[in-house]
PDB file of N, CA and C in Angstrom:
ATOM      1  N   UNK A   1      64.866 -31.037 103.613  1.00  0.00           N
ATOM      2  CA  UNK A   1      64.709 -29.867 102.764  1.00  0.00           C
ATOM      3  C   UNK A   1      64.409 -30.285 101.318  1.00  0.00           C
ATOM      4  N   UNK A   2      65.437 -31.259 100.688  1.00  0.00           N
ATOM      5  CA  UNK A   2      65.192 -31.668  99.755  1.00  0.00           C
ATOM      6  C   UNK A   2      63.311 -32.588  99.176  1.00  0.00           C
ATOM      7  N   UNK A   3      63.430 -33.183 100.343  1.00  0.00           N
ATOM      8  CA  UNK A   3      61.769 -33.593 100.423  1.00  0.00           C
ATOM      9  C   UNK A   3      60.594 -32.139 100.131  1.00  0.00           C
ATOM     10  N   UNK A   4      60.642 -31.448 101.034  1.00  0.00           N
ATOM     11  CA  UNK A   4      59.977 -30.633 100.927  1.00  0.00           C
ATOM     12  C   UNK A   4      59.826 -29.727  99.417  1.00  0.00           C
ATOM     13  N   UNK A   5      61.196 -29.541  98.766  1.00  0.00           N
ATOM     14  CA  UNK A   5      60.976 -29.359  97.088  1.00  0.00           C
ATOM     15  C   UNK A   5      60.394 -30.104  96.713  1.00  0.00           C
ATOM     16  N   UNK A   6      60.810 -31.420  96.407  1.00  0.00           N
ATOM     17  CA  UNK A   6      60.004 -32.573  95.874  1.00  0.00           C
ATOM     18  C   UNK A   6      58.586 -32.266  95.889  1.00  0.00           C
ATOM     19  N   UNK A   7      57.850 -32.216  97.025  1.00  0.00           N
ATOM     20  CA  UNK A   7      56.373 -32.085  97.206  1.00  0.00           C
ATOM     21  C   UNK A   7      55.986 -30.966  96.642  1.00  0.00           C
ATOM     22  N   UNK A   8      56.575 -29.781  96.916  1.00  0.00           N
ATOM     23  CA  UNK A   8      55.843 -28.688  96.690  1.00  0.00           C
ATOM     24  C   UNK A   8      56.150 -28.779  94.987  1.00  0.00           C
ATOM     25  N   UNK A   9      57.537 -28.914  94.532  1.00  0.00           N
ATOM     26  CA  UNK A   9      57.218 -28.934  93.042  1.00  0.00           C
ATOM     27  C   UNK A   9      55.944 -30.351  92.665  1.00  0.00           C
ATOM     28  N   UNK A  10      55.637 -31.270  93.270  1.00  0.00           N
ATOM     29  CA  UNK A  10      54.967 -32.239  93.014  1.00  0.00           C
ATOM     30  C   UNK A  10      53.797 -31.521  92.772  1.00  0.00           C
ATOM     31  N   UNK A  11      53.395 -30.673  93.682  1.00  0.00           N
ATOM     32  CA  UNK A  11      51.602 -29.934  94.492  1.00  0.00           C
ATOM     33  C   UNK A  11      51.983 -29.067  92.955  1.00  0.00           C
ATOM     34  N   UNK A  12      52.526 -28.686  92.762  1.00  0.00           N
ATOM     35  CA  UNK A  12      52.417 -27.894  91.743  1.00  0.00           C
ATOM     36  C   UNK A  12      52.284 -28.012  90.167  1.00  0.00           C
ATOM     37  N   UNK A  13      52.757 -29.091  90.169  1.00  0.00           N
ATOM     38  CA  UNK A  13      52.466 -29.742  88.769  1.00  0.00           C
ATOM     39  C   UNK A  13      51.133 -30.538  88.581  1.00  0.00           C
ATOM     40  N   UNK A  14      51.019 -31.258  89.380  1.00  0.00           N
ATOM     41  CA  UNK A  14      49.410 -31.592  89.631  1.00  0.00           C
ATOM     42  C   UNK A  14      48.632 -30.975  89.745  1.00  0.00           C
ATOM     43  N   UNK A  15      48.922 -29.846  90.264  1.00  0.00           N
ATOM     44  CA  UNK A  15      48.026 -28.468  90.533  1.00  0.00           C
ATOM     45  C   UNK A  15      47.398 -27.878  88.792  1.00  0.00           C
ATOM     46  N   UNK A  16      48.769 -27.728  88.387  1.00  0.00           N
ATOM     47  CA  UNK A  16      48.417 -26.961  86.790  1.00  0.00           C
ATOM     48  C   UNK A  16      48.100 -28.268  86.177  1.00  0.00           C
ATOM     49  N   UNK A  17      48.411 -29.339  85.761  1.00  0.00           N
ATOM     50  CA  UNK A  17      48.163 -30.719  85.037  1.00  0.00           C
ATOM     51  C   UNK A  17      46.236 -30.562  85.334  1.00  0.00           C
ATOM     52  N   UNK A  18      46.064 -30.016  86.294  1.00  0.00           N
ATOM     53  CA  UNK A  18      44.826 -31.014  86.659  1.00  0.00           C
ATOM     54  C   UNK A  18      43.436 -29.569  86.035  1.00  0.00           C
ATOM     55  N   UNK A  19      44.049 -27.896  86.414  1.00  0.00           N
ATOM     56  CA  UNK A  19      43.338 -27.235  85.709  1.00  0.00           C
ATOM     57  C   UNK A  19      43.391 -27.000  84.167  1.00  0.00           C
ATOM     58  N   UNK A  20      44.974 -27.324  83.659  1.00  0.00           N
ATOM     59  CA  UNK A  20      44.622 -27.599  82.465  1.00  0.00           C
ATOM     60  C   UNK A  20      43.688 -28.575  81.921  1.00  0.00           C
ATOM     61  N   UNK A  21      43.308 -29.825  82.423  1.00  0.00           N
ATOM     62  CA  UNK A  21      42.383 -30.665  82.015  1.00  0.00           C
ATOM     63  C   UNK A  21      40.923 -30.232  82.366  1.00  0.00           C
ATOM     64  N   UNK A  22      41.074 -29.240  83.669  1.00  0.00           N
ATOM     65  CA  UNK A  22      39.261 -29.135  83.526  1.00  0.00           C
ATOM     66  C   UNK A  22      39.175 -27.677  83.109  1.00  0.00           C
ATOM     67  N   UNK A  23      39.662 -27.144  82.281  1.00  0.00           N
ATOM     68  CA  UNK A  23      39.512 -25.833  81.632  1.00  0.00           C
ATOM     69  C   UNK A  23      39.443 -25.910  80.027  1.00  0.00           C
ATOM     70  N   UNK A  24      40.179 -27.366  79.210  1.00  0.00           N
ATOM     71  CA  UNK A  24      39.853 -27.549  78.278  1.00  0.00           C
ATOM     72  C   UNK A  24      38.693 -27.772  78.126  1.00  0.00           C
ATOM     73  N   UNK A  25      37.713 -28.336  78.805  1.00  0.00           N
ATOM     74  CA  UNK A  25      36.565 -28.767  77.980  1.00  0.00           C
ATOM     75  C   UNK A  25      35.534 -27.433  78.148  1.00  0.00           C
ATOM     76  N   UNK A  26      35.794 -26.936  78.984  1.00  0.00           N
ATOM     77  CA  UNK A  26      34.680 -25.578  79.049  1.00  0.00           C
ATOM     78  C   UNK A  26      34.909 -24.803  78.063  1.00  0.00           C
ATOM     79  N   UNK A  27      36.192 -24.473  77.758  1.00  0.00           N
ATOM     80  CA  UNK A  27      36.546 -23.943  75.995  1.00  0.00           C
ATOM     81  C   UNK A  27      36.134 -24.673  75.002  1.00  0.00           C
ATOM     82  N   UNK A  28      35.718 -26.024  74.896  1.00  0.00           N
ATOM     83  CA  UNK A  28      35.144 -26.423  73.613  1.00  0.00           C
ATOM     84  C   UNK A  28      33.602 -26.752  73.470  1.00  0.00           C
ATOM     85  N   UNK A  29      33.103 -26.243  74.701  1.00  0.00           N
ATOM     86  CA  UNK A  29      31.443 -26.671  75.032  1.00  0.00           C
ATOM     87  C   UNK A  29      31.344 -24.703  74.953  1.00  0.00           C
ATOM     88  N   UNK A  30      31.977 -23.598  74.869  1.00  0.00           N
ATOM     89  CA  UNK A  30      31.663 -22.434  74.877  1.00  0.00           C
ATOM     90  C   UNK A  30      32.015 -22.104  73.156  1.00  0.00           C
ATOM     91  N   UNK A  31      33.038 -22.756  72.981  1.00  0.00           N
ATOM     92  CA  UNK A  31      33.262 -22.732  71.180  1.00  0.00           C
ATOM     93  C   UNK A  31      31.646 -22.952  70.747  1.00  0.00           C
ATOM     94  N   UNK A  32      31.249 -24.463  71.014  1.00  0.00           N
ATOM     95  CA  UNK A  32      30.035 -25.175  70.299  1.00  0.00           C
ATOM     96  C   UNK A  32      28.679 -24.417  70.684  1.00  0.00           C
ATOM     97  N   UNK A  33      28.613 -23.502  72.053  1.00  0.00           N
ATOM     98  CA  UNK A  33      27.101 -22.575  72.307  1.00  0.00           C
ATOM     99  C   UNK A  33      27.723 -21.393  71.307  1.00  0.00           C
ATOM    100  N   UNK A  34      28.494 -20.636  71.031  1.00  0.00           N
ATOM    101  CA  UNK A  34      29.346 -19.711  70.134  1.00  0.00           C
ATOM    102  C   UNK A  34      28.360 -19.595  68.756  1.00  0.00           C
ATOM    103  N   UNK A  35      29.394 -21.508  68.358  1.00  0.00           N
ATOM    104  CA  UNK A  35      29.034 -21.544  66.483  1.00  0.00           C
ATOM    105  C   UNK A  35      27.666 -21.498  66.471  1.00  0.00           C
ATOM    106  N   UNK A  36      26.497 -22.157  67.650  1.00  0.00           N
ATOM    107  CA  UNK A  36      24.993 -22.421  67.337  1.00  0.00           C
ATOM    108  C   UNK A  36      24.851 -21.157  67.648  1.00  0.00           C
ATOM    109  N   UNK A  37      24.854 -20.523  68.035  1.00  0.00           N
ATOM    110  CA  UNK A  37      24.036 -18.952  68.262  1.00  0.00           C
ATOM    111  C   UNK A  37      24.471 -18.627  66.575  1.00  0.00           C
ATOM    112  N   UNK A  38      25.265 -18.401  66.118  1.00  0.00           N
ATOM    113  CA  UNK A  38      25.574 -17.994  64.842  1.00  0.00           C
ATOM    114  C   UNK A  38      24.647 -18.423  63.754  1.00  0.00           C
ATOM    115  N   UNK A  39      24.628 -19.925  63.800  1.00  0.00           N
ATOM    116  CA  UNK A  39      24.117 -20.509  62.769  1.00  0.00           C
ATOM    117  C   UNK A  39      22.142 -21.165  63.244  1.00  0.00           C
ATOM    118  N   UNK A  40      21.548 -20.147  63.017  1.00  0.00           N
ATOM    119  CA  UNK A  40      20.256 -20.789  63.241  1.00  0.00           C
ATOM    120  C   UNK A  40      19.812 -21.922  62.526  1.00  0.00           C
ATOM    121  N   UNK A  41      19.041 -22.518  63.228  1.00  0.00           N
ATOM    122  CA  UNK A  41      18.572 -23.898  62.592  1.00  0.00           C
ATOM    123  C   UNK A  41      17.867 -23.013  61.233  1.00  0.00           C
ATOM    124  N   UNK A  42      17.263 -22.293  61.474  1.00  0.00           N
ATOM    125  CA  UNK A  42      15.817 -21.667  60.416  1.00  0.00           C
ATOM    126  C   UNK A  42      16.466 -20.187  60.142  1.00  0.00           C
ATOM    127  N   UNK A  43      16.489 -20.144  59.132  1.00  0.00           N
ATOM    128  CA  UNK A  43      16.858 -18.703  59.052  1.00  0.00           C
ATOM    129  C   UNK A  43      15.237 -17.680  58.673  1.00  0.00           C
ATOM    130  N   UNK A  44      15.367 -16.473  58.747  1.00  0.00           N
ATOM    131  CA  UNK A  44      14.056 -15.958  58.629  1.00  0.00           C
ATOM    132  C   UNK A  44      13.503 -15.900  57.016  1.00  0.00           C
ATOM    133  N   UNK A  45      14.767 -15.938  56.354  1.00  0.00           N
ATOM    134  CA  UNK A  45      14.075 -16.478  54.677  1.00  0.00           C
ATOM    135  C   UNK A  45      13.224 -17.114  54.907  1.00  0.00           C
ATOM    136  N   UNK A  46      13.972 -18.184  55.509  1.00  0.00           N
ATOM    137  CA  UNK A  46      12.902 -19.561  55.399  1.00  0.00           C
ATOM    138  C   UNK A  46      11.721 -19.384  56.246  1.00  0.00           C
ATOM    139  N   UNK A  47      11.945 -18.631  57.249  1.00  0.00           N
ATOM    140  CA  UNK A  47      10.484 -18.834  57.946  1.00  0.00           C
ATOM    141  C   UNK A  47       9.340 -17.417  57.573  1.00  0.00           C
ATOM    142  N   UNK A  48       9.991 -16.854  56.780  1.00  0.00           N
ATOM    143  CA  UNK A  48       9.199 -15.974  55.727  1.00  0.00           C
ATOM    144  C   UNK A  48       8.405 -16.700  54.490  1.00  0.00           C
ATOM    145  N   UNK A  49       8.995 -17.490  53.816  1.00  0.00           N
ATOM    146  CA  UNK A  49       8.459 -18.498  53.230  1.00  0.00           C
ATOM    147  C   UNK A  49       7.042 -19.396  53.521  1.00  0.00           C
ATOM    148  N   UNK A  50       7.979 -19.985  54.479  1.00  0.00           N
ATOM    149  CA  UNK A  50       7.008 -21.022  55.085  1.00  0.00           C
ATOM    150  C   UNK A  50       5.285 -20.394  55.655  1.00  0.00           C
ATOM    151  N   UNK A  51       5.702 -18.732  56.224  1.00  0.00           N
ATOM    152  CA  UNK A  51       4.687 -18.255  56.249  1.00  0.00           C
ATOM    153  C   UNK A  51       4.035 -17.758  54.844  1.00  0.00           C
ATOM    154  N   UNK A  52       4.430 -17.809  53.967  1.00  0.00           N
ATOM    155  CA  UNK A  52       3.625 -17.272  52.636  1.00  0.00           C
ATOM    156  C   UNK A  52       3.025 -18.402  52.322  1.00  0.00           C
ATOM    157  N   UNK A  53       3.617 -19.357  52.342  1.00  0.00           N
ATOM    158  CA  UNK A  53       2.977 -21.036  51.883  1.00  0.00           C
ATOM    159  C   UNK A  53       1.944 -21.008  52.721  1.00  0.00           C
ATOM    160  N   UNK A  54       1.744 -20.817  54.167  1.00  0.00           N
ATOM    161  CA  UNK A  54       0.958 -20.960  54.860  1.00  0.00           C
ATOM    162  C   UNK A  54      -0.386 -20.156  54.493  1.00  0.00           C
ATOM    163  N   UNK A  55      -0.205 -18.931  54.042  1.00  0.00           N
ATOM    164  CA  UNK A  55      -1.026 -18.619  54.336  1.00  0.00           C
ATOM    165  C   UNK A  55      -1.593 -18.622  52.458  1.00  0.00           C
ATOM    166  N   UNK A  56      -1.141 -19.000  51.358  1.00  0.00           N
ATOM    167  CA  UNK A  56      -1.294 -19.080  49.860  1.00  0.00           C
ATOM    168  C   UNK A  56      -2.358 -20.626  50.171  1.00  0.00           C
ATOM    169  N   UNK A  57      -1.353 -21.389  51.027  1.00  0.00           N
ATOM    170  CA  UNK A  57      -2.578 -22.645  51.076  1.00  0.00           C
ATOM    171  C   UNK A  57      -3.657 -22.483  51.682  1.00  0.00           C
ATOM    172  N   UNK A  58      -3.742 -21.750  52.898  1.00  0.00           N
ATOM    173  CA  UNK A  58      -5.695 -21.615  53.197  1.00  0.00           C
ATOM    174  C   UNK A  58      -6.329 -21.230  52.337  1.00  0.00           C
ATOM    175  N   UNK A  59      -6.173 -20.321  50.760  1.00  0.00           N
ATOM    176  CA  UNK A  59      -6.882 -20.067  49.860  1.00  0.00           C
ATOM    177  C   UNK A  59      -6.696 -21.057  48.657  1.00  0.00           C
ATOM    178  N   UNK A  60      -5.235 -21.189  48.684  1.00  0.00           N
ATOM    179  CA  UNK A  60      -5.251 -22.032  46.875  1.00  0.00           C
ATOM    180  C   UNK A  60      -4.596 -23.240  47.545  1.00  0.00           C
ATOM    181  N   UNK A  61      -4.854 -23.972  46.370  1.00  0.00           N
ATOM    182  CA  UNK A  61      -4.441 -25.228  45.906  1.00  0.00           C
ATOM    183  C   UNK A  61      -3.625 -25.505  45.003  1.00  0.00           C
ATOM    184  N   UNK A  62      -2.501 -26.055  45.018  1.00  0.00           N
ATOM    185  CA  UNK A  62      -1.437 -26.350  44.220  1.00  0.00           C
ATOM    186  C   UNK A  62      -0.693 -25.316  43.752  1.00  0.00           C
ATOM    187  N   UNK A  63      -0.439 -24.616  45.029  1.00  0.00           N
ATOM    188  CA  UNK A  63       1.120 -23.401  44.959  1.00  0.00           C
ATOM    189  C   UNK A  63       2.131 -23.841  45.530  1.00  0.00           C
ATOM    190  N   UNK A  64       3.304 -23.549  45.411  1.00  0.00           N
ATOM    191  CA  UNK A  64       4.697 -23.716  45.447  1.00  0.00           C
ATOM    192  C   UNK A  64       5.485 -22.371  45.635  1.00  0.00           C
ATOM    193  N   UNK A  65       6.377 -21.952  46.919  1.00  0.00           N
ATOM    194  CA  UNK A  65       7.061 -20.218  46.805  1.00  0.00           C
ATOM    195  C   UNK A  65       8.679 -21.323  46.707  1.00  0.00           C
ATOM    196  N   UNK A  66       9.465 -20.117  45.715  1.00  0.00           N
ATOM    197  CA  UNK A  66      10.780 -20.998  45.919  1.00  0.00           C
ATOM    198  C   UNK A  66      11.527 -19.198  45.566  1.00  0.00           C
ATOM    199  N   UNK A  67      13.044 -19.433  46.195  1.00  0.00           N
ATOM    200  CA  UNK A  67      13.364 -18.364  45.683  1.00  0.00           C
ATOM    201  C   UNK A  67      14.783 -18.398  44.787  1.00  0.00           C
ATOM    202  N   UNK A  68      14.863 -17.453  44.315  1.00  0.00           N
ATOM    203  CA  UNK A  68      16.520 -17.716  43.231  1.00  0.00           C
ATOM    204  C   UNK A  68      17.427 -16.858  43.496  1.00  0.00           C
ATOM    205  N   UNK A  69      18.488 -17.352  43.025  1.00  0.00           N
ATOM    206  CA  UNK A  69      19.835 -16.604  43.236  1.00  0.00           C
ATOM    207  C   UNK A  69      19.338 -14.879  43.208  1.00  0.00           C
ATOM    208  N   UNK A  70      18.680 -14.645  42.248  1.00  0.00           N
ATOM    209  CA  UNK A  70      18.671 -13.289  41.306  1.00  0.00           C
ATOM    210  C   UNK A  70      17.698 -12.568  42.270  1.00  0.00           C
ATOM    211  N   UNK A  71      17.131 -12.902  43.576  1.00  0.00           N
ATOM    212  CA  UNK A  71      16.134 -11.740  44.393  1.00  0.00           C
ATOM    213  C   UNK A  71      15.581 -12.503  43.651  1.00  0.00           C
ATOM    214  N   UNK A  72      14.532 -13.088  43.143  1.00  0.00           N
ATOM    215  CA  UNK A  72      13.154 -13.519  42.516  1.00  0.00           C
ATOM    216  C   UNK A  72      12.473 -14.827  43.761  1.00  0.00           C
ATOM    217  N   UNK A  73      11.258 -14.283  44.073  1.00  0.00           N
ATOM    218  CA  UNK A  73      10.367 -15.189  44.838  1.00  0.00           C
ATOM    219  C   UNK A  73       9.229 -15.758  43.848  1.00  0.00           C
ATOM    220  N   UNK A  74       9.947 -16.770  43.612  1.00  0.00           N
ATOM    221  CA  UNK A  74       8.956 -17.673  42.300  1.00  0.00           C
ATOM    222  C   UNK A  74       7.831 -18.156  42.966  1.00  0.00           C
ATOM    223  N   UNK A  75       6.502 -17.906  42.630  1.00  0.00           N
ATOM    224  CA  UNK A  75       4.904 -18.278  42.988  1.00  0.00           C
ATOM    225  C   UNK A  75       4.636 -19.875  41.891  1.00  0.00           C
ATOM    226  N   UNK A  76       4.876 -20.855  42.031  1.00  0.00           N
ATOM    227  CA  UNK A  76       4.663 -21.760  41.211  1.00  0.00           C
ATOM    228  C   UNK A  76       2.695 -22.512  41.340  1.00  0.00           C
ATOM    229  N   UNK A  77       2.207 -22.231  40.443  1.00  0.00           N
ATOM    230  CA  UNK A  77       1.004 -22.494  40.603  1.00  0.00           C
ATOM    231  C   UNK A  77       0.381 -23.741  39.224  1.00  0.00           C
ATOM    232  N   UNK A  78       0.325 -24.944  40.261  1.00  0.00           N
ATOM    233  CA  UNK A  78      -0.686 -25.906  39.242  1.00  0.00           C
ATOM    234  C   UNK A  78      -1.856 -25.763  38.785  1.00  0.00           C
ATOM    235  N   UNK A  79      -2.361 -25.969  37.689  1.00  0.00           N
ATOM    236  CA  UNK A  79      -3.720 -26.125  36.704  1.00  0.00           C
ATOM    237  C   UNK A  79      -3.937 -25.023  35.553  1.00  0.00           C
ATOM    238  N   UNK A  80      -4.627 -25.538  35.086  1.00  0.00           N
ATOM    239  CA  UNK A  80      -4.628 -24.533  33.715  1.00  0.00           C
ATOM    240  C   UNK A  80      -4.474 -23.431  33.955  1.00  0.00           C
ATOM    241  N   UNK A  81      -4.631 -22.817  32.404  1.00  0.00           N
ATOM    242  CA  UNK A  81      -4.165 -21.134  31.930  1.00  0.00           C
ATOM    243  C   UNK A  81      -5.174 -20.166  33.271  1.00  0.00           C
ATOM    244  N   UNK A  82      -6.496 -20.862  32.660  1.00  0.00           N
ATOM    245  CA  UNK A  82      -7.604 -19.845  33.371  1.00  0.00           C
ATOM    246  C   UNK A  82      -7.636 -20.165  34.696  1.00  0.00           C
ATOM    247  N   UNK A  83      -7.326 -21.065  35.605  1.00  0.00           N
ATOM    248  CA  UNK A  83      -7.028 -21.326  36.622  1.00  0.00           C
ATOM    249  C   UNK A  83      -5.556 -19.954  37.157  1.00  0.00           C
ATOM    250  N   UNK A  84      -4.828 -20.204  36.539  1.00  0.00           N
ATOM    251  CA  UNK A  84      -3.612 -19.356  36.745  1.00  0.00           C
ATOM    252  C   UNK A  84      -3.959 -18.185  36.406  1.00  0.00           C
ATOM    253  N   UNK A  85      -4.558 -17.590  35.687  1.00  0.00           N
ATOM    254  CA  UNK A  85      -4.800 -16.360  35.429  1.00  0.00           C
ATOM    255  C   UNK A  85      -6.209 -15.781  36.466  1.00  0.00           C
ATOM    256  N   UNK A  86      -6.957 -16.629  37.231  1.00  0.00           N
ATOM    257  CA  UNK A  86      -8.155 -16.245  37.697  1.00  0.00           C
ATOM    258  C   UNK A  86      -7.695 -16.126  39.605  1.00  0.00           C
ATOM    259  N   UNK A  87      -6.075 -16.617  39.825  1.00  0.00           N
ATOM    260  CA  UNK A  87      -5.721 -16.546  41.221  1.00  0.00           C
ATOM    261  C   UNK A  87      -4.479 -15.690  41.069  1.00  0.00           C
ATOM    262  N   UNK A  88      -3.948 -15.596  40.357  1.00  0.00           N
ATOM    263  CA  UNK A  88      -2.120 -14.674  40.241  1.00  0.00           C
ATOM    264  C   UNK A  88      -3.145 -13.027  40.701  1.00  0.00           C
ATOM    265  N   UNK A  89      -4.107 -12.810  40.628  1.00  0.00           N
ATOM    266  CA  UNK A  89      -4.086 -10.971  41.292  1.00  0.00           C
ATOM    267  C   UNK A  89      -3.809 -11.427  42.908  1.00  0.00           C
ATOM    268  N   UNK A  90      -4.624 -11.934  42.985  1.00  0.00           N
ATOM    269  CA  UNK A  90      -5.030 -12.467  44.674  1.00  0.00           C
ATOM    270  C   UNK A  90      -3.305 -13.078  45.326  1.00  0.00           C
ATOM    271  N   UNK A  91      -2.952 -14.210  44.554  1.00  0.00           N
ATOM    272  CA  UNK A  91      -1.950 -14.369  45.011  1.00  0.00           C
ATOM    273  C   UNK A  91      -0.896 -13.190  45.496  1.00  0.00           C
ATOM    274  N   UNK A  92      -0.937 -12.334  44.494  1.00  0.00           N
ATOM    275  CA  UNK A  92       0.377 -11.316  44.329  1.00  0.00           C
ATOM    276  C   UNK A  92      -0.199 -10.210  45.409  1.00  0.00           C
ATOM    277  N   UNK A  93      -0.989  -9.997  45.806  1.00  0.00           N
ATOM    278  CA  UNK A  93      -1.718  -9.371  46.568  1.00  0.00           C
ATOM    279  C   UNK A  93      -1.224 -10.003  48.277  1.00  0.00           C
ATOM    280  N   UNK A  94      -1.417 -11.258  48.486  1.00  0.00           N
ATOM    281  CA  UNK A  94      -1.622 -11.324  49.009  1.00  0.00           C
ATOM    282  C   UNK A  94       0.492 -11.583  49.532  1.00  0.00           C
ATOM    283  N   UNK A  95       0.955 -12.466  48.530  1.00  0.00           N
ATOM    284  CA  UNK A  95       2.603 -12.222  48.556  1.00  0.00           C
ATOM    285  C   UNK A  95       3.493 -10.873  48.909  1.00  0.00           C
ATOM    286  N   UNK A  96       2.756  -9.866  48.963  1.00  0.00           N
ATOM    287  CA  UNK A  96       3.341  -8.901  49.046  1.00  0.00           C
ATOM    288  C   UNK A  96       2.804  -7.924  50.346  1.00  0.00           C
ATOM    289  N   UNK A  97       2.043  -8.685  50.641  1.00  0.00           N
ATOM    290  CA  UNK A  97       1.396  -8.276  52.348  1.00  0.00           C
ATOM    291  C   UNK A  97       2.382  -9.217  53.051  1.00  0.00           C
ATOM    292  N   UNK A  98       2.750 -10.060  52.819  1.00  0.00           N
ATOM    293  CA  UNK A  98       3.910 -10.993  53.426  1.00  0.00           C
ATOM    294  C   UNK A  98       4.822 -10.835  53.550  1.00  0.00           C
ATOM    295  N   UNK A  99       5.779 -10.582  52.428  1.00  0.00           N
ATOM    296  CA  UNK A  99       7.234 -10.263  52.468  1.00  0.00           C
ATOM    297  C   UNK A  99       7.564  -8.569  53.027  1.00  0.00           C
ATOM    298  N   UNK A 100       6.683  -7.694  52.557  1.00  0.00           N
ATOM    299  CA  UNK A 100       6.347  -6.316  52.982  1.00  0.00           C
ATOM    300  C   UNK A 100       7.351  -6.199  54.148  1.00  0.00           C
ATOM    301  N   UNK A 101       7.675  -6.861  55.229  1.00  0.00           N
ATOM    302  CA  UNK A 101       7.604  -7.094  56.733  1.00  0.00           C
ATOM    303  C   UNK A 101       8.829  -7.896  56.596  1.00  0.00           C
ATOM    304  N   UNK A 102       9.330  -8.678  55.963  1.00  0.00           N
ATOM    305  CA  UNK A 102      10.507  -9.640  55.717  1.00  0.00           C
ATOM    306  C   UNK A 102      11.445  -9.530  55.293  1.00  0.00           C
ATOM    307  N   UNK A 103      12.330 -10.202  55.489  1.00  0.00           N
ATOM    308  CA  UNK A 103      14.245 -10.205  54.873  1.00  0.00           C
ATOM    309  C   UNK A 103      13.762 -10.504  53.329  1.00  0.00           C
ATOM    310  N   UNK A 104      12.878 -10.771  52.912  1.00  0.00           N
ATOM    311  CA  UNK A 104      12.459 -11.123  51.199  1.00  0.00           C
ATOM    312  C   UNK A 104      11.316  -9.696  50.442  1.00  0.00           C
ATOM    313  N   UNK A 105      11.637  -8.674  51.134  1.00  0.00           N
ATOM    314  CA  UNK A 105      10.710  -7.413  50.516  1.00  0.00           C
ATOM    315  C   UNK A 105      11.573  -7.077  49.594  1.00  0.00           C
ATOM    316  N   UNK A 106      13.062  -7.147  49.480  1.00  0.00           N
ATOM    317  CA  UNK A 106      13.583  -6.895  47.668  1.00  0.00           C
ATOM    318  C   UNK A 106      13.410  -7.697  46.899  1.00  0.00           C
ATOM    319  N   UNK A 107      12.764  -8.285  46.792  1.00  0.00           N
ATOM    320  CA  UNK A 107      12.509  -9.810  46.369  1.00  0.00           C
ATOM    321  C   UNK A 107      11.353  -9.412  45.238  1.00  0.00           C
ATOM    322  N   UNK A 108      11.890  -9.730  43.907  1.00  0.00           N
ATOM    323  CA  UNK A 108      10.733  -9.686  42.771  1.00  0.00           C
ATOM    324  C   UNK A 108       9.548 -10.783  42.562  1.00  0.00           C
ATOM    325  N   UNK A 109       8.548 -10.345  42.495  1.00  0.00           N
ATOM    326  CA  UNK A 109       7.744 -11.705  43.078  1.00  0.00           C
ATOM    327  C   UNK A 109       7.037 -11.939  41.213  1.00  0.00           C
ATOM    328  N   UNK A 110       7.416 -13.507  41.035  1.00  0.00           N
ATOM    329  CA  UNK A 110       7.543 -13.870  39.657  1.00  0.00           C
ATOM    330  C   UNK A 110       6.341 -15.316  39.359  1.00  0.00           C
ATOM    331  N   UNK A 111       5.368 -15.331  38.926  1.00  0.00           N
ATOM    332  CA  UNK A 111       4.477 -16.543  38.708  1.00  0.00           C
ATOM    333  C   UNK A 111       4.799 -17.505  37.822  1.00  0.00           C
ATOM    334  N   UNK A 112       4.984 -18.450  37.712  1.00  0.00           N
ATOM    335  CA  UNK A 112       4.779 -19.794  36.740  1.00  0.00           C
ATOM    336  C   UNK A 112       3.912 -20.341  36.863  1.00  0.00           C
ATOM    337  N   UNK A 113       3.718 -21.311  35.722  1.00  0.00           N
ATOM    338  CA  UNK A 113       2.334 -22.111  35.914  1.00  0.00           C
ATOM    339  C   UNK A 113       3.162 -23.272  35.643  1.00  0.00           C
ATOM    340  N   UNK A 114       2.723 -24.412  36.888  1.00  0.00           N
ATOM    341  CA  UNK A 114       3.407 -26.172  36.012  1.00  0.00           C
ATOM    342  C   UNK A 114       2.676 -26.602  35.685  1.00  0.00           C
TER     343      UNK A 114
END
């Protein structure tokens, strides 16, 4: 009789010992699919961006989009005054067919020249 406790409390501790070990790791591989769904590699700022760059470079040369704390989508554009002044309509024109559609349409769209 006494045997027979023995075992069955034995079957039973091995029993739970052994699903506690294969139930931890499925909780920390469902934690880690969890946090990545949350945190995208790319957020759509950025791939709002990347599409304005894209499409500012098939026309110009030496633009830069960056954005700031304050809502401002800075247009950074190299070469002279008249250079900068003969592409900023077109640019802004064309920046605002872009974001229009994007997480960056409150976004004040601001030119510099470097």
């Amino acid at each position: 009789m006494l045997k027979r406790i023995l075992i069955t409390a034995g079957i039973l501790i091995v029993g739970k010992v052994s699903f506690s070990l294969l139930n931890k790791p499925l909780e920390v591989n469902t934690a880690d699919v969890n946090k990545e769904k949350h945190e995208p590699l790319v957020t759509k700022e950025e791939q709002s961006i990347a599409k304005l760059k894209e499409k500012l470079h098939e026309k110009f040369v030496g633009v830069d989009v960056k954005t700031t704390l304050k809502k401002e989508l800075v247009l950074q554009v190299e070469g002279d005054e008249e250079y900068f002044n003969s592409v900023k309509k077109d640019m802004a024109s064309i920046a605002k067919s872009v974001i229009e559609t994007s997480p960056l349409k409150d976004y004040t769209v601001i030119f510099e020249r470097g």
